[in-house]
Structures are given as structure tokens and as C-alpha cells.
N, C-alpha and C. Protein backbone atom coordinates (compact mmCIF):
# COMPACT_ATOMS: atom_id res chain seq x y z
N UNK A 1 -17.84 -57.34 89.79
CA UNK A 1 -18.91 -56.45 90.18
C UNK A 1 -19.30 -55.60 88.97
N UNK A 2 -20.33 -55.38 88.80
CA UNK A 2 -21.13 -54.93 87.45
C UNK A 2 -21.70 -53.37 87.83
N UNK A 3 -20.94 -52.11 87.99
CA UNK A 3 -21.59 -51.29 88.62
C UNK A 3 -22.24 -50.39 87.58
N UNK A 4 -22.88 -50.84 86.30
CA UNK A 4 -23.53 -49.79 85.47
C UNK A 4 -24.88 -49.98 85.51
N UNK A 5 -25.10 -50.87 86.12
CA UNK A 5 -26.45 -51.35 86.81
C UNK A 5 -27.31 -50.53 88.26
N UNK A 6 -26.37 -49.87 89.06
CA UNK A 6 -26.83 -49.39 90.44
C UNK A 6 -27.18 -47.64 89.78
N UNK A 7 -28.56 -48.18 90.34
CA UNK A 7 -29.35 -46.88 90.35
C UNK A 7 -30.06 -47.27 89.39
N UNK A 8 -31.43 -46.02 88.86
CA UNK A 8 -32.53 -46.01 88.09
C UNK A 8 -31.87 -45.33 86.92
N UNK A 9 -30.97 -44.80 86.57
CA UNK A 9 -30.60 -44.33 85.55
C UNK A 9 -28.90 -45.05 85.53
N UNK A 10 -28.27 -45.85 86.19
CA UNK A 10 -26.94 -45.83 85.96
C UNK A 10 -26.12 -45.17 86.80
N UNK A 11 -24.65 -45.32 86.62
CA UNK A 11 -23.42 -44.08 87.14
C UNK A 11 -23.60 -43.52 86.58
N UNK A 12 -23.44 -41.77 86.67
CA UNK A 12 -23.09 -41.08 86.34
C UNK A 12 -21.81 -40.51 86.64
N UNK A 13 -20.63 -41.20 85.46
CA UNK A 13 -19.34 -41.58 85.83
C UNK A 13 -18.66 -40.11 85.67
N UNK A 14 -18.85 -39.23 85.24
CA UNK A 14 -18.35 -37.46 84.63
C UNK A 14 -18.98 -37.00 85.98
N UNK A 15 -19.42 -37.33 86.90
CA UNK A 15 -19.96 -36.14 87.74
C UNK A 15 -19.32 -35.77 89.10
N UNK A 16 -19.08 -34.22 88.65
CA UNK A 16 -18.36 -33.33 89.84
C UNK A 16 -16.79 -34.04 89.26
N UNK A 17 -16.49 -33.79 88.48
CA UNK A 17 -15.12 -33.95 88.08
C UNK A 17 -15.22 -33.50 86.40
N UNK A 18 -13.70 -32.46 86.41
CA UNK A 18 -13.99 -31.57 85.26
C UNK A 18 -13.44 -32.72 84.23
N UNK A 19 -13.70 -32.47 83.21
CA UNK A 19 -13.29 -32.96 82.02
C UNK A 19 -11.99 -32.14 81.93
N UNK A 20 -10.96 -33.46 81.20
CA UNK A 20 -9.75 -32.81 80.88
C UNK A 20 -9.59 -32.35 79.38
N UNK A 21 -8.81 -31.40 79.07
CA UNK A 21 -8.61 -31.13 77.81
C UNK A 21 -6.84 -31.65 77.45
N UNK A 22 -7.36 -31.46 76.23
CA UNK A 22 -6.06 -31.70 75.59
C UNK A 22 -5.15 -30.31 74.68
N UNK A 23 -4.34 -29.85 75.66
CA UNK A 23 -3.88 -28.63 74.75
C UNK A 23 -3.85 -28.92 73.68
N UNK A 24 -3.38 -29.98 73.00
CA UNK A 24 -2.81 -30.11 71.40
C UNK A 24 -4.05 -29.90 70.56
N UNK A 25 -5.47 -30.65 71.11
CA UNK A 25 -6.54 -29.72 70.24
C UNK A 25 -7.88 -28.96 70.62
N UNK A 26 -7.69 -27.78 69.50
CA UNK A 26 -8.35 -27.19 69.41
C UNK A 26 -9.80 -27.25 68.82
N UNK A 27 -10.63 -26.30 69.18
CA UNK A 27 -11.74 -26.60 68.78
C UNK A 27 -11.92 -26.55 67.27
N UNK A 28 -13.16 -26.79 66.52
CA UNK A 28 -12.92 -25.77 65.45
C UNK A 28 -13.43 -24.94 65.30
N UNK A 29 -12.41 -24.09 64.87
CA UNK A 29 -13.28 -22.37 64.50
C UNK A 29 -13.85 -22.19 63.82
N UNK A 30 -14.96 -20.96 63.95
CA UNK A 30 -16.36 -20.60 63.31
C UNK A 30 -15.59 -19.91 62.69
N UNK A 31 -16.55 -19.92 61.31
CA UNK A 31 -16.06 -19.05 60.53
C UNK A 31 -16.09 -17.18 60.52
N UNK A 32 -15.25 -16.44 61.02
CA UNK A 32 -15.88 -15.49 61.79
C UNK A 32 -16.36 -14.50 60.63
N UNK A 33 -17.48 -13.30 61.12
CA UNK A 33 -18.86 -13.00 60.33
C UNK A 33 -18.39 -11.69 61.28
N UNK A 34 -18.58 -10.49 60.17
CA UNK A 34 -18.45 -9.36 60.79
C UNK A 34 -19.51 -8.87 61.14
N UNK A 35 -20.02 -8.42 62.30
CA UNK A 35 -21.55 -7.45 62.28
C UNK A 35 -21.79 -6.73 61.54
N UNK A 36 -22.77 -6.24 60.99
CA UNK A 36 -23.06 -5.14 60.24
C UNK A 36 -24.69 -4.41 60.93
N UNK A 37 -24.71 -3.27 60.84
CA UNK A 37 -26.10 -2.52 61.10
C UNK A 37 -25.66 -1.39 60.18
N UNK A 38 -27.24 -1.39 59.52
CA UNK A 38 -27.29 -0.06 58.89
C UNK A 38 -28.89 0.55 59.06
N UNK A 39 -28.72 1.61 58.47
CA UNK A 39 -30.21 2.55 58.67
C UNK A 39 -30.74 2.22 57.91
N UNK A 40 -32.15 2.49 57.99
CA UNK A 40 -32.70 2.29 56.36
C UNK A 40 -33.10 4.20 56.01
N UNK A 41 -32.69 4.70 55.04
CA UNK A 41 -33.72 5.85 54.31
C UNK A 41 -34.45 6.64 54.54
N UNK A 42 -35.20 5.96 55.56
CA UNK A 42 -36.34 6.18 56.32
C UNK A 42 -36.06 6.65 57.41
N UNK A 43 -35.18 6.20 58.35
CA UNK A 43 -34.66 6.49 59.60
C UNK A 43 -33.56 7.27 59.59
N UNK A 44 -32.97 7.38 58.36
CA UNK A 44 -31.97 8.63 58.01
C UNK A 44 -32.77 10.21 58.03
N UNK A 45 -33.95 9.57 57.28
CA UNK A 45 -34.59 11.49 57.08
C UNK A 45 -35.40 11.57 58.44
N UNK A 46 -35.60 10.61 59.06
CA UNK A 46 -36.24 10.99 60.50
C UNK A 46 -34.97 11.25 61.42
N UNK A 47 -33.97 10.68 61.43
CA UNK A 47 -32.97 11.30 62.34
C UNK A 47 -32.74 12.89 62.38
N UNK A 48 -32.89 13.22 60.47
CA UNK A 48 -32.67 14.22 60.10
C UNK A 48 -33.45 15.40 60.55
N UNK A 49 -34.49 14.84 60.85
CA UNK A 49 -35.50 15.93 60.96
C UNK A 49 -35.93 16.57 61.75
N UNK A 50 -35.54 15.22 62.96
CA UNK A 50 -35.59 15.46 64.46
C UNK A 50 -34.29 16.56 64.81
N UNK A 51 -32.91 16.12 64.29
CA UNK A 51 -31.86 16.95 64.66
C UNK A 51 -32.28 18.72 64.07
N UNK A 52 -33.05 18.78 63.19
CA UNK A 52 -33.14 20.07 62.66
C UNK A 52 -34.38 20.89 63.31
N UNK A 53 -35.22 19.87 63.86
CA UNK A 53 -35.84 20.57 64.93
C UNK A 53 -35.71 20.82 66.40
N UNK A 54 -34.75 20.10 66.76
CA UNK A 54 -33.95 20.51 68.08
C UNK A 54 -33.16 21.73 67.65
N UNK A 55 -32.70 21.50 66.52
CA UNK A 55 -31.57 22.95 66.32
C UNK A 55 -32.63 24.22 66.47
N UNK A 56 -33.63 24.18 65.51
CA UNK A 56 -34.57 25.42 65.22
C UNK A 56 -35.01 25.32 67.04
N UNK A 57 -35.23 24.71 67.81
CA UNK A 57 -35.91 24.71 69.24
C UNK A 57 -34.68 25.54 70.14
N UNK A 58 -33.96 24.96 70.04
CA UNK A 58 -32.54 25.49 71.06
C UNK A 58 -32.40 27.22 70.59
N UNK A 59 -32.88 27.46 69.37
CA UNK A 59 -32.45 28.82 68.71
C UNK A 59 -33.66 30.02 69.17
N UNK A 60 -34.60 29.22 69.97
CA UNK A 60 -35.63 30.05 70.05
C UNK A 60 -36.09 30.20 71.60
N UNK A 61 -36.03 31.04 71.63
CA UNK A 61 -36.24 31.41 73.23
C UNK A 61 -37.03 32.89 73.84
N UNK A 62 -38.40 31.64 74.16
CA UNK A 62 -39.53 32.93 74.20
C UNK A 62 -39.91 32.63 75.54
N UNK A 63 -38.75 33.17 76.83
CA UNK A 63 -38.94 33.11 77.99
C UNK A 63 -38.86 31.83 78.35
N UNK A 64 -38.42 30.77 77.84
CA UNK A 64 -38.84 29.40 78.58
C UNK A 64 -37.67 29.37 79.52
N UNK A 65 -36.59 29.36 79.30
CA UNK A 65 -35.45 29.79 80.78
C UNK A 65 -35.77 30.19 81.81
N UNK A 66 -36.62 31.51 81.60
CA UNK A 66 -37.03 32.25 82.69
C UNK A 66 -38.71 31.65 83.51
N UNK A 67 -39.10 30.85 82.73
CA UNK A 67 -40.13 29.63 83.52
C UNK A 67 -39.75 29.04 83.95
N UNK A 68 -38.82 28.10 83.77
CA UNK A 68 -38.43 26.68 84.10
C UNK A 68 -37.45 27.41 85.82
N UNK A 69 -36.54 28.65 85.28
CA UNK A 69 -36.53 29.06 86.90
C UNK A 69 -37.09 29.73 87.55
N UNK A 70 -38.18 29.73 87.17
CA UNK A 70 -39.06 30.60 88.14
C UNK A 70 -39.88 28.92 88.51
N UNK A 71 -39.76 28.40 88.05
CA UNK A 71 -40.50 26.78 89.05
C UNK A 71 -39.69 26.38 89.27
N UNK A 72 -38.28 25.91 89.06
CA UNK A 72 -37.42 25.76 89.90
C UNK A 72 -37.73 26.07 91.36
N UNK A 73 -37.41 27.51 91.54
CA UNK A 73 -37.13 28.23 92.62
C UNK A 73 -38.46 28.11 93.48
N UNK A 74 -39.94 28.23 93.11
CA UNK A 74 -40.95 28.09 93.65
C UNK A 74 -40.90 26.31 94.10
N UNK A 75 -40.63 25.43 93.52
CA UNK A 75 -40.48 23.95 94.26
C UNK A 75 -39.39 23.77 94.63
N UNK A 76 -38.11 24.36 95.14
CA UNK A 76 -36.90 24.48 96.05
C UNK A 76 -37.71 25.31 96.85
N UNK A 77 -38.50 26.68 97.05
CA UNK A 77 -38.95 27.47 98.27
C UNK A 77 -40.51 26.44 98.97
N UNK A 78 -40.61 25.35 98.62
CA UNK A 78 -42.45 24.98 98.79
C UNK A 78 -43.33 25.68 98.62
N UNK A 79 -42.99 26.78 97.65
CA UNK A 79 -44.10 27.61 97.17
C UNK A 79 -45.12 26.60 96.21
N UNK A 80 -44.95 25.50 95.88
CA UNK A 80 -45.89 24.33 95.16
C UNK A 80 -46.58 23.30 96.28
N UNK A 81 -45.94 23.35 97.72
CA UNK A 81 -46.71 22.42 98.44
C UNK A 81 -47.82 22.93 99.40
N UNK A 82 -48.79 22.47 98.47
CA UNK A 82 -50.43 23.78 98.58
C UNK A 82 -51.55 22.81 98.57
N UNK A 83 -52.39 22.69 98.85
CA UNK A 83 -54.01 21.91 98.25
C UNK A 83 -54.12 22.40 96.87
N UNK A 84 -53.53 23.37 96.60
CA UNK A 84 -54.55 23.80 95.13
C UNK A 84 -53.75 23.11 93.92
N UNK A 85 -52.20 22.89 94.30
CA UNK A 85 -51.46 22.62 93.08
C UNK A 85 -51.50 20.86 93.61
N UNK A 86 -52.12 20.07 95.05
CA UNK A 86 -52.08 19.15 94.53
C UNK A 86 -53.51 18.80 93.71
N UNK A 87 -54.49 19.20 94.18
CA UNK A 87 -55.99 19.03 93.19
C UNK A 87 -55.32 19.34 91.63
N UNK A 88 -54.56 20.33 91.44
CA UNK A 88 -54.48 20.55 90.51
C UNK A 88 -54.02 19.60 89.42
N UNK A 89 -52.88 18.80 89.59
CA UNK A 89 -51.66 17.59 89.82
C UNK A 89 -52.43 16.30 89.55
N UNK A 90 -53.44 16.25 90.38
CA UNK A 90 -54.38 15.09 90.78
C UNK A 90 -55.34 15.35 89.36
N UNK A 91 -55.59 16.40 89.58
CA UNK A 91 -56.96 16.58 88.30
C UNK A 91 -56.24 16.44 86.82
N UNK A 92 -54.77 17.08 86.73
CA UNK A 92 -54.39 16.17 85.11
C UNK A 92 -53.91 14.80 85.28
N UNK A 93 -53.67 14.54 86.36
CA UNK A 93 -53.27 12.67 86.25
C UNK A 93 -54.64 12.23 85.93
N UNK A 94 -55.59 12.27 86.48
CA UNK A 94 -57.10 11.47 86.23
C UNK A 94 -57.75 11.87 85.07
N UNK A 95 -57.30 12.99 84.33
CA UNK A 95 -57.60 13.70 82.81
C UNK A 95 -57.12 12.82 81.57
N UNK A 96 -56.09 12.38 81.93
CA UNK A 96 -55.39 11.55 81.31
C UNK A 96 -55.71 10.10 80.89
């Protein structure tokens, strides 16, 4: 009986059955390659510049604490859920 003949493509004699290995060999190994990333120059003095203007920002404080909880506290009380602050809301989304 000649069974490499049945079907349009053949047996497919490997299928649903794992391949065995052979402990004794191994694959061969890649030659291993360390990652490297670096910055360029460019992205050093912009890191730089950004960190020195967060520093100068954090150092300066002209009431913005005392805004941010005073809206806090007005959108925890629904003192913001109004017609005027949503037109308002509405009118810079469509400004945009």
C-alpha cells in the first residue's frame, strides 16, 4: 500500500504529534549581543531643561494650591453642575 499518495497534498505524517528531542543536542547558540541605549546631546540638554523648569515651577507659588482647592471643593459640592459652566465647557471644546 502506497500511502504518500492519499490526499491533494499527501500525509501529513508530523501532525498532532510533538517532535522528539534529543537531550544530547543542543541548539546552537547565538552569539549573545548586549543591549545598549543611549541619549543623544540633544535629549540630554532637553531633559535638562525640562527638570530645571519643573524645579523653578514647584518653587513658585502664586496661589495655585489655593485654586486647584477651591475647584476641588466646588466640583465635590456641585457647585460646577450649572448651565453656565456647561455652555461654558461646551464653548472651549468647540473653540478648539
Amino acid at each position: 500500500m502506497d500511502v504518500g499518495q492519499i490526499g491533494p497534498g499527501g500525509v501529513n505524517r508530523n501532525s498532532g504529534r510533538p517532535q522528539k528531542v534529543d537531550p544530547q543536542k543542543t541548539p546552537a547558540q547565538a552569539p549573545q549581543v548586549a543591549d545598549q541605549a543611549s541619549i543623544s546631546a540633544d535629549g540630554r540638554d532637553y531633559l535638562a531643561a525640562v527638570e530645571a523648569l519643573s524645579k523653578e515651577l514647584k518653587h513658585q507659588d502664586d496661589g495655585r494650591e489655593a485654586r486647584v482647592r477651591e475647584a476641588r471643593e466646588k466640583l465635590q459640592n456641585g457647585g460646577l453642575d450649572n448651565q453656565e459652566t456647561y455652555r461654558a465647557v461646551a464653548e472651549t471644546i468647540l473653540d478648539v
